[in-house]
Protein backbone atom coordinates (compact mmCIF):
# COMPACT_ATOMS: atom_id res chain seq x y z
CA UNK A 1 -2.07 50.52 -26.65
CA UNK A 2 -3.66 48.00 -24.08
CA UNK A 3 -7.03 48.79 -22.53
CA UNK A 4 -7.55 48.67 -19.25
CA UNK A 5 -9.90 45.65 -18.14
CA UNK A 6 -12.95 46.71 -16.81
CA UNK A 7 -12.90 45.25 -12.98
CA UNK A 8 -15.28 42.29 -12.35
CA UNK A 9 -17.25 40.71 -9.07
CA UNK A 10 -18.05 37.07 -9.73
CA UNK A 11 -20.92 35.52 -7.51
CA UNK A 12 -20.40 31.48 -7.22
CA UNK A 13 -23.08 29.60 -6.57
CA UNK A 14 -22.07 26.39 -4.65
CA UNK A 15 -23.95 24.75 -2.37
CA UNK A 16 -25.56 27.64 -1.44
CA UNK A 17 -28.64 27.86 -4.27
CA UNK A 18 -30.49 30.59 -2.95
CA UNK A 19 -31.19 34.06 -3.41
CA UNK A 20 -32.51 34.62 0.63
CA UNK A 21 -30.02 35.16 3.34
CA UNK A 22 -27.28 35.46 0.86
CA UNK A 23 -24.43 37.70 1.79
CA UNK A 24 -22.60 37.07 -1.66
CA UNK A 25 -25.81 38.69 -3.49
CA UNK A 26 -25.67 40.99 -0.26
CA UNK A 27 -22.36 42.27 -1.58
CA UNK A 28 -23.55 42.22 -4.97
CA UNK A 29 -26.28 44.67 -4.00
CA UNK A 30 -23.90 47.14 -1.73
CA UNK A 31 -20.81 47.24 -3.99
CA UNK A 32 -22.51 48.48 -7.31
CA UNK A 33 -19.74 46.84 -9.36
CA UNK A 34 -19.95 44.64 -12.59
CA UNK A 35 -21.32 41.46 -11.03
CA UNK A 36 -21.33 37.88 -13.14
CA UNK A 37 -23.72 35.33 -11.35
CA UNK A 38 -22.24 31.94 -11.99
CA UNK A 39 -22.59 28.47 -11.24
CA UNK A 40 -20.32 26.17 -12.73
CA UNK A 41 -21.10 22.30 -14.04
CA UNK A 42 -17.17 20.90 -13.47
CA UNK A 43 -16.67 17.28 -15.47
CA UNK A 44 -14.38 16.20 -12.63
CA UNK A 45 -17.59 16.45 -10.26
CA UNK A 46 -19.96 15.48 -12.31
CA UNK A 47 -18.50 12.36 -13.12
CA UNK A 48 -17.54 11.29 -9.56
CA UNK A 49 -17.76 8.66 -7.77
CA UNK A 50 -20.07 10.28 -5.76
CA UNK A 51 -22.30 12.06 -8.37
CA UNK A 52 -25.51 10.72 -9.37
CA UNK A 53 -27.96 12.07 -12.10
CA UNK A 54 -30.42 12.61 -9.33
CA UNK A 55 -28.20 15.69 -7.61
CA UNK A 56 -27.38 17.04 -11.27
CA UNK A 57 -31.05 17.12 -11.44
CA UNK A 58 -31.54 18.69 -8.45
CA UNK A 59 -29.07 21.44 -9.14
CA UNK A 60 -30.33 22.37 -11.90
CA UNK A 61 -33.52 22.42 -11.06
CA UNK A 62 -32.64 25.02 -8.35
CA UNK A 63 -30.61 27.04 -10.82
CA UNK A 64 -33.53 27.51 -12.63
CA UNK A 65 -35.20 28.66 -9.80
CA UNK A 66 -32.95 31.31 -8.84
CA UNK A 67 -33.11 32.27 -12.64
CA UNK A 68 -36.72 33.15 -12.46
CA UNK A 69 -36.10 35.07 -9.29
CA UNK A 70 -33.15 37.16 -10.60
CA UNK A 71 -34.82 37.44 -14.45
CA UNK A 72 -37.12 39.88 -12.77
CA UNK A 73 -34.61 42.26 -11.75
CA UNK A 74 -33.15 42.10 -15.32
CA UNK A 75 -30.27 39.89 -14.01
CA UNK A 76 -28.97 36.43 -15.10
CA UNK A 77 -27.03 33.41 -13.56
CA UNK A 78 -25.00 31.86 -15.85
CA UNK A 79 -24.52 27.76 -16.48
CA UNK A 80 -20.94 27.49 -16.62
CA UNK A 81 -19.38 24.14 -18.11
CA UNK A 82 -15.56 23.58 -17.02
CA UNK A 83 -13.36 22.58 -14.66
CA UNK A 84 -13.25 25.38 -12.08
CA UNK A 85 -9.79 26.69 -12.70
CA UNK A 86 -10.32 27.35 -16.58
CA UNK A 87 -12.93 29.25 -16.03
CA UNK A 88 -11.28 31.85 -13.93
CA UNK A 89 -7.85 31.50 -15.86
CA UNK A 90 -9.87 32.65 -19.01
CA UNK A 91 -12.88 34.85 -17.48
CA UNK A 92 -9.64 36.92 -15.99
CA UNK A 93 -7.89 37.25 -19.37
CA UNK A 94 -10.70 39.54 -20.49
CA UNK A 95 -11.90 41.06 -17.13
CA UNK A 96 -9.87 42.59 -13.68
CA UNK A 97 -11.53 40.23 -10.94
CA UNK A 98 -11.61 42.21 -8.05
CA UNK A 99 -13.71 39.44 -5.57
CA UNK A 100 -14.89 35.90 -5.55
CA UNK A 101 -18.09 35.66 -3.58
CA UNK A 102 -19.16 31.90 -2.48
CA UNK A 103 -20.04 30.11 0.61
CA UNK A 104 -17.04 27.57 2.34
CA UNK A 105 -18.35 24.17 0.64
CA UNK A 106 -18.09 21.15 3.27
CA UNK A 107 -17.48 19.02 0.21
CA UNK A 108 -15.05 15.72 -0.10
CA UNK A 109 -11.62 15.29 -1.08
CA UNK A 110 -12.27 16.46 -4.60
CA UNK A 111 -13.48 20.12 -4.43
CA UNK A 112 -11.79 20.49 -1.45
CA UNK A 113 -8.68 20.28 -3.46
CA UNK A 114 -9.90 21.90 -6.31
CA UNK A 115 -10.56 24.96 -3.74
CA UNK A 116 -6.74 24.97 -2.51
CA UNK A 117 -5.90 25.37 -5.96
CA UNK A 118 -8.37 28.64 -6.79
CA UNK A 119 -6.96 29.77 -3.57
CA UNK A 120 -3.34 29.84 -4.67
CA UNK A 121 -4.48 31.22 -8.19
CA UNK A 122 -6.31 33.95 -6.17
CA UNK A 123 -3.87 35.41 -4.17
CA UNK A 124 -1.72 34.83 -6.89
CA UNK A 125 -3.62 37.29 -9.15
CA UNK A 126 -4.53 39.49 -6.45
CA UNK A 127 -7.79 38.34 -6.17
CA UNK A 128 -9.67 38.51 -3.21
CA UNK A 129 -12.15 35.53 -2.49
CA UNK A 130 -14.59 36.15 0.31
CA UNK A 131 -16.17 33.33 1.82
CA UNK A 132 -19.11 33.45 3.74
CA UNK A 133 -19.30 30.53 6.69
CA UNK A 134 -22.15 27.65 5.75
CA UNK A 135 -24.84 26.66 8.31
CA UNK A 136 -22.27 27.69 11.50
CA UNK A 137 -19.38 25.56 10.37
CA UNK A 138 -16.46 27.50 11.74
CA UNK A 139 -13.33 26.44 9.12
CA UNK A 140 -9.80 25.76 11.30
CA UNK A 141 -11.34 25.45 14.33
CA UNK A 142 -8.70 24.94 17.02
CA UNK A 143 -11.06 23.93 19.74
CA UNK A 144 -14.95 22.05 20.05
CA UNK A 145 -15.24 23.86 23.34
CA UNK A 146 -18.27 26.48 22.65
CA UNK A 147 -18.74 25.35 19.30
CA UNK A 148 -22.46 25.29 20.61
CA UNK A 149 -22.46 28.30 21.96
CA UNK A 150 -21.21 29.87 18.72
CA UNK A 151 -23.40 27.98 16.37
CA UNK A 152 -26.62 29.35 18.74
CA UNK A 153 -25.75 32.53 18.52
CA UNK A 154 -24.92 31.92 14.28
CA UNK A 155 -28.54 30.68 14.38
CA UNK A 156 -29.88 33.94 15.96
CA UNK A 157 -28.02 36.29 14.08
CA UNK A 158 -29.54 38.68 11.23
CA UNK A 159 -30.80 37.58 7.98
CA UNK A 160 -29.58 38.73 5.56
CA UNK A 161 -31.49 41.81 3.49
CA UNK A 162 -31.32 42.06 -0.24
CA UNK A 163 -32.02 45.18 -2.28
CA UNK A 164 -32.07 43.37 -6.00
CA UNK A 165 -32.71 46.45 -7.52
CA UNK A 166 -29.54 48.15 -6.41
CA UNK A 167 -27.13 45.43 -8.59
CA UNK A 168 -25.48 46.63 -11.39
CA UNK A 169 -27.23 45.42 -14.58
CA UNK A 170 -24.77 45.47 -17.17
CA UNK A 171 -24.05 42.29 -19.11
CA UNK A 172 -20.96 40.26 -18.75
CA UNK A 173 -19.51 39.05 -22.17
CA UNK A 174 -18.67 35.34 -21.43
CA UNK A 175 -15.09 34.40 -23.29
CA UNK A 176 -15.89 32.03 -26.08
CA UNK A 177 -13.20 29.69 -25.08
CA UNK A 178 -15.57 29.06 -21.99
CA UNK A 179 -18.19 26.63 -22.82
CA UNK A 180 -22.16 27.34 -21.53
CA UNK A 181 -23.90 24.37 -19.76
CA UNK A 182 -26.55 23.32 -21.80
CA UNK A 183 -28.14 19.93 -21.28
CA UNK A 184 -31.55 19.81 -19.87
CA UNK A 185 -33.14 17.98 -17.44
CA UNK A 186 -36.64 17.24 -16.88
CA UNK A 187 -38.51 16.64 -13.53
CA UNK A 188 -38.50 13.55 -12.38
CA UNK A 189 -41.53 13.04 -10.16
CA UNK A 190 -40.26 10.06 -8.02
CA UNK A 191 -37.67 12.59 -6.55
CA UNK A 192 -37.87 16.06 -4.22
CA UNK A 193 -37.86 18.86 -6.99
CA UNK A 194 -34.65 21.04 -6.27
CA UNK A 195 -35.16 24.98 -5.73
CA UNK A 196 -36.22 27.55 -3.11
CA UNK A 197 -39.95 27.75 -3.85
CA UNK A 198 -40.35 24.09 -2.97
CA UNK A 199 -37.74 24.61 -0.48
CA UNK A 200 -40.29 27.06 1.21
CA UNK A 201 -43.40 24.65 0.51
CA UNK A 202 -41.72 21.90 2.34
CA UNK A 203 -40.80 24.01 5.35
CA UNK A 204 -43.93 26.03 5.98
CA UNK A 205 -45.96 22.84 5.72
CA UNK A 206 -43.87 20.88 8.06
CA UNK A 207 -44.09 24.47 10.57
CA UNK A 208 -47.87 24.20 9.58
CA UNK A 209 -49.03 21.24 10.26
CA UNK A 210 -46.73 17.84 8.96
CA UNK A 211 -44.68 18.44 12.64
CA UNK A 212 -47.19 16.49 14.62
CA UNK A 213 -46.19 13.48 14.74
CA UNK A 214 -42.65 13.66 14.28
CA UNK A 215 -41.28 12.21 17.54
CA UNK A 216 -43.59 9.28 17.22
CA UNK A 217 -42.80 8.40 13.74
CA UNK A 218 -39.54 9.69 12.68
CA UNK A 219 -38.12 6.14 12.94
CA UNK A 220 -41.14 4.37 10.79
CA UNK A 221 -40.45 3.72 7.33
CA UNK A 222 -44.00 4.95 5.74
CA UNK A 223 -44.99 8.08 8.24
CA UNK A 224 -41.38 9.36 8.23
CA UNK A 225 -42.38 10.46 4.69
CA UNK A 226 -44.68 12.87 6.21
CA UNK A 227 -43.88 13.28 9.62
CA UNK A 228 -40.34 14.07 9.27
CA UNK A 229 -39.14 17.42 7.56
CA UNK A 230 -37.71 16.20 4.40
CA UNK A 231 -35.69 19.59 4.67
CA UNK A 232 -32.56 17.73 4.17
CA UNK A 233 -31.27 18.13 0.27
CA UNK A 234 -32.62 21.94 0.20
CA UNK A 235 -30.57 22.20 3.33
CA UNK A 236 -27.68 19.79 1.50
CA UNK A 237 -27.76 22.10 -1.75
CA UNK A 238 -28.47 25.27 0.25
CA UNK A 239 -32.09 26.18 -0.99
CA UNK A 240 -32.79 27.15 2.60
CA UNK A 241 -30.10 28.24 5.25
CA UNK A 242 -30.43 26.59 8.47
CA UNK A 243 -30.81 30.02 10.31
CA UNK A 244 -33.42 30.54 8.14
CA UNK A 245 -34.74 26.76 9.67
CA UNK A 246 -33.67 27.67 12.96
CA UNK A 247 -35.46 31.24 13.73
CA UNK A 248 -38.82 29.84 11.52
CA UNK A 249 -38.96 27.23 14.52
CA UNK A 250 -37.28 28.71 17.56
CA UNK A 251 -40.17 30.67 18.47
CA UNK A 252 -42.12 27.20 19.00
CA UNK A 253 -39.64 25.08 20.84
CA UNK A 254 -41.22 24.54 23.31
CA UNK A 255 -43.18 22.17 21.41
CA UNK A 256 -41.62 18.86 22.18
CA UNK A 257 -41.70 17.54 18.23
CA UNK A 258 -40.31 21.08 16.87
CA UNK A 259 -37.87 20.83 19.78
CA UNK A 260 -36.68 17.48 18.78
CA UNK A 261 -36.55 18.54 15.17
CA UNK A 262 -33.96 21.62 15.95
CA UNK A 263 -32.09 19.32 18.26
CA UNK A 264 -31.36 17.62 14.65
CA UNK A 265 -30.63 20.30 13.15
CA UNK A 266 -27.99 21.07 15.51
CA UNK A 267 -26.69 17.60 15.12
CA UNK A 268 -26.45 17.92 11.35
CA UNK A 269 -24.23 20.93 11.84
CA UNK A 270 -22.57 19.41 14.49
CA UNK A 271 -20.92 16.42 11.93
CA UNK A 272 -20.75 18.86 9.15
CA UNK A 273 -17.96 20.47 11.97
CA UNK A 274 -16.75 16.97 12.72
CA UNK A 275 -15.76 16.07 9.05
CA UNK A 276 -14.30 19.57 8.42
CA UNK A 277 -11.83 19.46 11.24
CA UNK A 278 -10.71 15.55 10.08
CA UNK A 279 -11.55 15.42 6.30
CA UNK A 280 -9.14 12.07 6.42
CA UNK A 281 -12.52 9.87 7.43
CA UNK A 282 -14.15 10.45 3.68
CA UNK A 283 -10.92 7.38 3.24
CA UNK A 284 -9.67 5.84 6.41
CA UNK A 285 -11.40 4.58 9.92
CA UNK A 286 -11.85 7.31 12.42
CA UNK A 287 -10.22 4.81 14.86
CA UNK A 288 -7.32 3.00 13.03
CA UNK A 289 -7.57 0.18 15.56
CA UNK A 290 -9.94 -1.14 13.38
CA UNK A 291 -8.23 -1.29 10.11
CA UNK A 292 -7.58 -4.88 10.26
CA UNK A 293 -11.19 -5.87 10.21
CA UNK A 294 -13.39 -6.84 7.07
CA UNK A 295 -10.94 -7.10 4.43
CA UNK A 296 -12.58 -9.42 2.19
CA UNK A 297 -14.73 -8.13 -0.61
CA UNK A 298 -17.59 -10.27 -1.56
CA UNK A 299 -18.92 -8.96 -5.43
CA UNK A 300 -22.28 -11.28 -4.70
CA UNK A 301 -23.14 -9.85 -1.47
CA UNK A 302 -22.85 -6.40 -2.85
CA UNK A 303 -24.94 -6.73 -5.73
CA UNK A 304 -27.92 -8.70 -3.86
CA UNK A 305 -27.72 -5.79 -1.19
CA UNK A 306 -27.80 -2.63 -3.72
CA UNK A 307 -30.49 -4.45 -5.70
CA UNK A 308 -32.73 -4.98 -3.00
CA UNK A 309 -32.47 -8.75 -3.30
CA UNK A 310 -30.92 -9.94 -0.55
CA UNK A 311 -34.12 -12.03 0.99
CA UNK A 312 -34.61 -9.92 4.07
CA UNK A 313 -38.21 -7.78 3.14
CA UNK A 314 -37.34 -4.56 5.13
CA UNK A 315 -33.75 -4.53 3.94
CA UNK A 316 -35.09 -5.31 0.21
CA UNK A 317 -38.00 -3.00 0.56
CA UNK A 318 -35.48 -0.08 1.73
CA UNK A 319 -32.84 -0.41 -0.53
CA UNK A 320 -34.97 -0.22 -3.87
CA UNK A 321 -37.28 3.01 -2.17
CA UNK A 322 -33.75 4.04 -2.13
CA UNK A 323 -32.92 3.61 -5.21
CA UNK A 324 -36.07 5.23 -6.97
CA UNK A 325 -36.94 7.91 -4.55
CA UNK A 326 -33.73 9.25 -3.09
CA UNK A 327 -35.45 9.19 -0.01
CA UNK A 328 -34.90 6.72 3.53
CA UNK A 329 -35.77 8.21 7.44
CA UNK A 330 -32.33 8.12 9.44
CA UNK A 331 -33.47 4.53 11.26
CA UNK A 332 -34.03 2.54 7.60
CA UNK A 333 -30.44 4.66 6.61
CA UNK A 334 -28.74 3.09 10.05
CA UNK A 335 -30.44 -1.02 9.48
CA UNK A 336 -29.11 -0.61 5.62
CA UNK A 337 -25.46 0.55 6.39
CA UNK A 338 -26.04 -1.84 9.61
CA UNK A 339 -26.72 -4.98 7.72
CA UNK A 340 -23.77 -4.21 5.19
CA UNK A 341 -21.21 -4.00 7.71
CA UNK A 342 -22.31 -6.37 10.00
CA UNK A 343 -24.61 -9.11 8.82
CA UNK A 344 -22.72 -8.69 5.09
CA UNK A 345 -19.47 -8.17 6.96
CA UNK A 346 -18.00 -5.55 4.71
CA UNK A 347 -16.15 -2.67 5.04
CA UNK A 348 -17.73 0.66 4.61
CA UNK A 349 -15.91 1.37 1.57
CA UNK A 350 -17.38 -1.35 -0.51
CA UNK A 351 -20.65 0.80 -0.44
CA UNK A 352 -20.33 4.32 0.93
CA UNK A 353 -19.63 5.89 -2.68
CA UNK A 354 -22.84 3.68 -3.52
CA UNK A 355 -24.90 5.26 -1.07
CA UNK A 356 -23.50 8.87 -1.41
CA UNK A 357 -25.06 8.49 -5.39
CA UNK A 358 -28.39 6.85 -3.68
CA UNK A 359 -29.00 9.59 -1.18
CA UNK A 360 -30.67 12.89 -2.93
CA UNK A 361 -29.57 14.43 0.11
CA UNK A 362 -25.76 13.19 0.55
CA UNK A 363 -24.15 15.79 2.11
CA UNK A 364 -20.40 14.41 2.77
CA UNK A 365 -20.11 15.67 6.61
CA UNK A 366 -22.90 13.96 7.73
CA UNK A 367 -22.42 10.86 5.29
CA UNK A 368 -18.98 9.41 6.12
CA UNK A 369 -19.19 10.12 9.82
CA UNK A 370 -22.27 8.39 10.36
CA UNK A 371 -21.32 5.36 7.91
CA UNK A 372 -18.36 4.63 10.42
CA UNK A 373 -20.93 5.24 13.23
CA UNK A 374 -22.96 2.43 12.02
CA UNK A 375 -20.37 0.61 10.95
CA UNK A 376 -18.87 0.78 14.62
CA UNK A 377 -15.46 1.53 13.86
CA UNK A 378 -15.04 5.02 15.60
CA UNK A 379 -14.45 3.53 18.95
CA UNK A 380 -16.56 5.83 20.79
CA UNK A 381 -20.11 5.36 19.73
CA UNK A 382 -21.87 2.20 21.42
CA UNK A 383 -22.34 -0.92 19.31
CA UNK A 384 -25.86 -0.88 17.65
CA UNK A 385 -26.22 -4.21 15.16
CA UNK A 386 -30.01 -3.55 13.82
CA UNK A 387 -32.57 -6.70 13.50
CA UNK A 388 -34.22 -6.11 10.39
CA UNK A 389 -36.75 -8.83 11.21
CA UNK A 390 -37.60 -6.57 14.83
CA UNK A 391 -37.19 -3.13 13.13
CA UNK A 392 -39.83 -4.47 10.34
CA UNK A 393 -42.63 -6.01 13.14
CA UNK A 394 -41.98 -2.86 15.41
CA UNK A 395 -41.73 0.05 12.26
CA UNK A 396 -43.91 -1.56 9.54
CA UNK A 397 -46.29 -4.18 11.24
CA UNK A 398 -48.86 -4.73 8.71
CA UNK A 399 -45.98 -4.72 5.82
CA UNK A 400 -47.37 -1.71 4.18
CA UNK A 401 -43.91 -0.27 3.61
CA UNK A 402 -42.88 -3.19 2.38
CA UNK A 403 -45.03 -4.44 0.07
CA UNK A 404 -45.38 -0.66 -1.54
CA UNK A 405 -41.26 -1.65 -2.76
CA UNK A 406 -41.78 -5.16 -2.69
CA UNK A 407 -44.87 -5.99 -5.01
CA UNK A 408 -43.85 -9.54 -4.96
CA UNK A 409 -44.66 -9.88 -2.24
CA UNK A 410 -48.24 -8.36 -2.16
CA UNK A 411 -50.22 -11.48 -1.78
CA UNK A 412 -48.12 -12.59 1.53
CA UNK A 413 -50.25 -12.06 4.89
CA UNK A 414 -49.32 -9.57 7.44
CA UNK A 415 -47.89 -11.95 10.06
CA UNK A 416 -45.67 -13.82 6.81
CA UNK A 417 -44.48 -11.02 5.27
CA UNK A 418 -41.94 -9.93 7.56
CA UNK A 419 -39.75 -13.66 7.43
CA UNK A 420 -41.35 -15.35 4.28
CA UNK A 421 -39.05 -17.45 4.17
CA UNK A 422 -40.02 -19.51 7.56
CA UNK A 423 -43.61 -20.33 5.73
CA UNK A 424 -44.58 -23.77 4.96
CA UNK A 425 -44.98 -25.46 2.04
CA UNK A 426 -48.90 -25.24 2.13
CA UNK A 427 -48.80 -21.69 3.21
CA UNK A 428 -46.53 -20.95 0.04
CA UNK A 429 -49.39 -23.12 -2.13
CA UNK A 430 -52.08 -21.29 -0.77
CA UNK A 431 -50.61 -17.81 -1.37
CA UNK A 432 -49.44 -18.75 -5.01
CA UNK A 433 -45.97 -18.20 -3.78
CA UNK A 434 -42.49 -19.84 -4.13
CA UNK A 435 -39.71 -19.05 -2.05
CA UNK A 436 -36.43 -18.64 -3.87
CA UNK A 437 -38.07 -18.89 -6.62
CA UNK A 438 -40.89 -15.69 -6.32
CA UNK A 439 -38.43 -14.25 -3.82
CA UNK A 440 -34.84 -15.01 -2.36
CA UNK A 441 -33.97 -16.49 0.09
CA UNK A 442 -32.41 -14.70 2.96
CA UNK A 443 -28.52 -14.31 1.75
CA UNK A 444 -27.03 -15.13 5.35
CA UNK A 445 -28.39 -16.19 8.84
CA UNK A 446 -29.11 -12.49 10.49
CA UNK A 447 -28.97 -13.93 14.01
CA UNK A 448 -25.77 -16.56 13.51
CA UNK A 449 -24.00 -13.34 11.39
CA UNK A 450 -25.27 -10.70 14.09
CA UNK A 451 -23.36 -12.70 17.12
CA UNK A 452 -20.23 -13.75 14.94
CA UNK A 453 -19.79 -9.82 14.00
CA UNK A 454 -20.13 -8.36 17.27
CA UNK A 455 -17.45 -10.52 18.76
CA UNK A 456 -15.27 -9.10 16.09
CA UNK A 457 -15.87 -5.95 16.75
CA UNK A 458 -15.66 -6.23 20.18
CA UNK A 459 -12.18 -7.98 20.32
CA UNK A 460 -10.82 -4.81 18.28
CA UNK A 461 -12.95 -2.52 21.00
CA UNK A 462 -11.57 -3.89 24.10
CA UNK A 463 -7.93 -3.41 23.03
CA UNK A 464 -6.03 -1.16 24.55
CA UNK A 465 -5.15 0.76 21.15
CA UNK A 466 -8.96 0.91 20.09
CA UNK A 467 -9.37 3.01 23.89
CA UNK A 468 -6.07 5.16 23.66
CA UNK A 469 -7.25 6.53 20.28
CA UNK A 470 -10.90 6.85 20.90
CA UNK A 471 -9.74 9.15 24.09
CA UNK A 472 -7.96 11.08 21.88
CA UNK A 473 -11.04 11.41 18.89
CA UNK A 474 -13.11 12.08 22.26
CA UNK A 475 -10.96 14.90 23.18
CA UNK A 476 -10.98 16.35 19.71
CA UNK A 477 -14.60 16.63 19.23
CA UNK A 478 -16.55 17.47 22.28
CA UNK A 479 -18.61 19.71 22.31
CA UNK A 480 -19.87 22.10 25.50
């Protein structure tokens, strides 16, 4: 005689690591049914291309967050360790799964496919897999049209309420064919700690107080580390929801540095919608027109620019910050990606999987539509080629940002600091300092390169292909 299975909700965490304004712990809380919390630590992601040890880190740091929360209503989130498909094949061996509760993940290529196939072995099974919509992004959208409108009126709609006490608190044997995530991973204090309670720390001091100043310095290296939010990976990994953002700071907008701020915050959403609709930009040029254009892969180049030696301070100073802080304001983010494609000449897909590991707070939607922004090779976006040498006197006069990542370099005066490269042979003497030999040279000519790579990209701009099709990505995407 065969027993019946005993029927089974399953909550998946995805990139939606919180346990406020949650409606798959909402449903949790109405239904009363068997409920596993999950979150599960798949190989194939882990070892992506786009996977870094930093956003492991973070994840589980904000796992363990949400464990404390739910510990104290006798519940428990479980640290799954397989591919995604396993672990339902054998969780629904021993259990009837009756829903899937998760939030739609704006991912890449990779768990967007992996999500087609739990789709198909869903409706397959007869399983039902409710997904709630993340931060306004409306999935299959037909039209841009009032995709404002909509995502306002997202922004103002109800939080959602929680009654933990109500979920069912029987335990969920775990197949022993599925194996338990188990590595550890310590804070790292050069990084953002993961997790709502610092999620919450960040965002009422930024409501506080740290919003003064935003407008003024959001595009300077050093104060944009105070002045700006630095919301962006709790918003990436879901620690906070952006309505929860949204109605913390609508009540102050008029405020013309909180208004600025949620004017972001719509834009962030607004690419998040962009990449969902055409997914096919995470590999190819929004505007093929430009598909003939930087085809040569220089090795050197690359490594001198991710290493932060490339002899230009700002781009130097930026690119190892980068590297040990997971942190840049959106201006620095713009010059690096700027310099790479222009001064470097090389295509964005020599370094976007380099920067997606970089960023703490790579969030694909926003990452390979702005790369091709700054790369220029939409079409519709106007040409901006950044001056490292301008952006470093106007952002960082006194070289403070620079000589924080560039200790090398501590000894060179203010006014030197910015071009050592153009000081004499005394001056290098009396600062106990060797160019090329202390520090590199610059790797190109930024003015010769800057000139030679805009007419490039403006012979591929004025063609009548490169207009056709950015009318037609125009027409896709606008908004009203």
């Amino acid at each position: 005689m065969t027993l019946e299975k005993k029927k089974l909700d399953i909550v998946w965490f995805k990139r939606d690591l919180r346990t406020l304004d949650n409606k798959s712990i909402e449903f949790a809380s109405n239904s009363g049914n068997l409920t596993l919390f999950i979150y599960i630590f798949e190989p194939s992601v882990l070892n992506s291309f786009d996977t870094d040890l930093r956003h492991v880190r973070f994840i589980y740091e904000s796992l363990t967050d949400i464990n404390k929360r739910l510990k104290k209503y006798s519940l428990e989130l479980k640290y799954i360790n397989s591919e995604a498909l396993y672990f339902f094949e054998e969780i629904s061996r021993k259990y009837k799964i009756n829903n899937v509760l998760s939030y739609q993940e704006i991912g890449n290529n990779l768990t967007y496919s992996r999500d087609k196939k739990l789709a198909k072995f869903f409706q397959i099974n007869d399983i039902k897999w409710l997904q709630s919509k993340t931060n306004g992004i409306i999935r299959g959208l037909k039209s841009r049209k009032n995709w404002k409108k909509e995502w306002i009126n997202e922004m103002k709609s109800k939080i959602v309420s929680i009654d933990f006490q109500s979920i069912n608190k029987q335990k969920v044997r775990i197949p022993k064919t599925i194996k338990l995530y188990t590595s550890k991973h310590l804070l790292d204090k050069n990084f953002q700690p993961g997790g709502e309670t610092y999620a919450w720390m960040y965002l009422r001091s930024f409501f506080k107080s740290r919003h003064n100043g935003y407008t003024k310095n959001i595009s300077k290296p050093s104060q944009s580390r105070i002045s700006c939010s630095r919301l962006s990976p709790y918003l990436t990994y879901g620690n906070l929801s952006s309505r929860q953002v949204y109605q913390l700071f609508s009540e102050s907008s008029k405020n013309r540095d909180i208004r600025n701020f949620l004017s972001r915050l719509q834009w962030r959403c607004h690419f998040m919608q962009k990449f969902d609709d055409e997914p096919d930009m995470e590999f190819n040029n929004i505007n093929r027109a430009y598909d003939s254009i930087r085809e040569k892969y220089d090795e050197n180049f690359m490594l001198q620019w991710k290493e932060g030696l490339t002899g230009i301070p700002l781009i130097d100073a930026c690119m190892r910050c980068l590297d040990q802080t997971g942190y840049l304001n959106f201006r620095m983010r713009a010059m690096i990606v700027s310099f790479a494609a222009f001064n470097l000449w090389q295509n964005w897909k020599n370094f976007s999987h380099h920067l997606a590991k970089k960023f703490l707070d790579y969030e694909p939607g926003i990452h390979y539509s702005q790369i091709q922004m700054q790369s220029a090779v939409t079409g519709i976006n106007t040409v901006r080629i950044y001056n490292p040498v301008k952006n470093s006197i106007d952002l960082d006069p006194n070289g403070e940002f620079i000589k924080k990542w560039l200790p090398e370099l501590n000894n060179i005066p203010s006014e030197n600091v910015h071009q050592p490269w153009k000081m004499t042979i005394i001056e290098q003497e009396m600062y106990n300092f060797k160019i090329g030999v202390d520090y590199p040279r610059p790797i190109v000519d930024i003015d010769h390169s800057r000139k030679e790579a805009m007419n490039k990209i403006w012979k591929i701009k004025k063609t009548s292909k490169s207009k056709t099709l950015a009318r037609k990505i125009l027409k896709k995407h606008v908004n009203s």
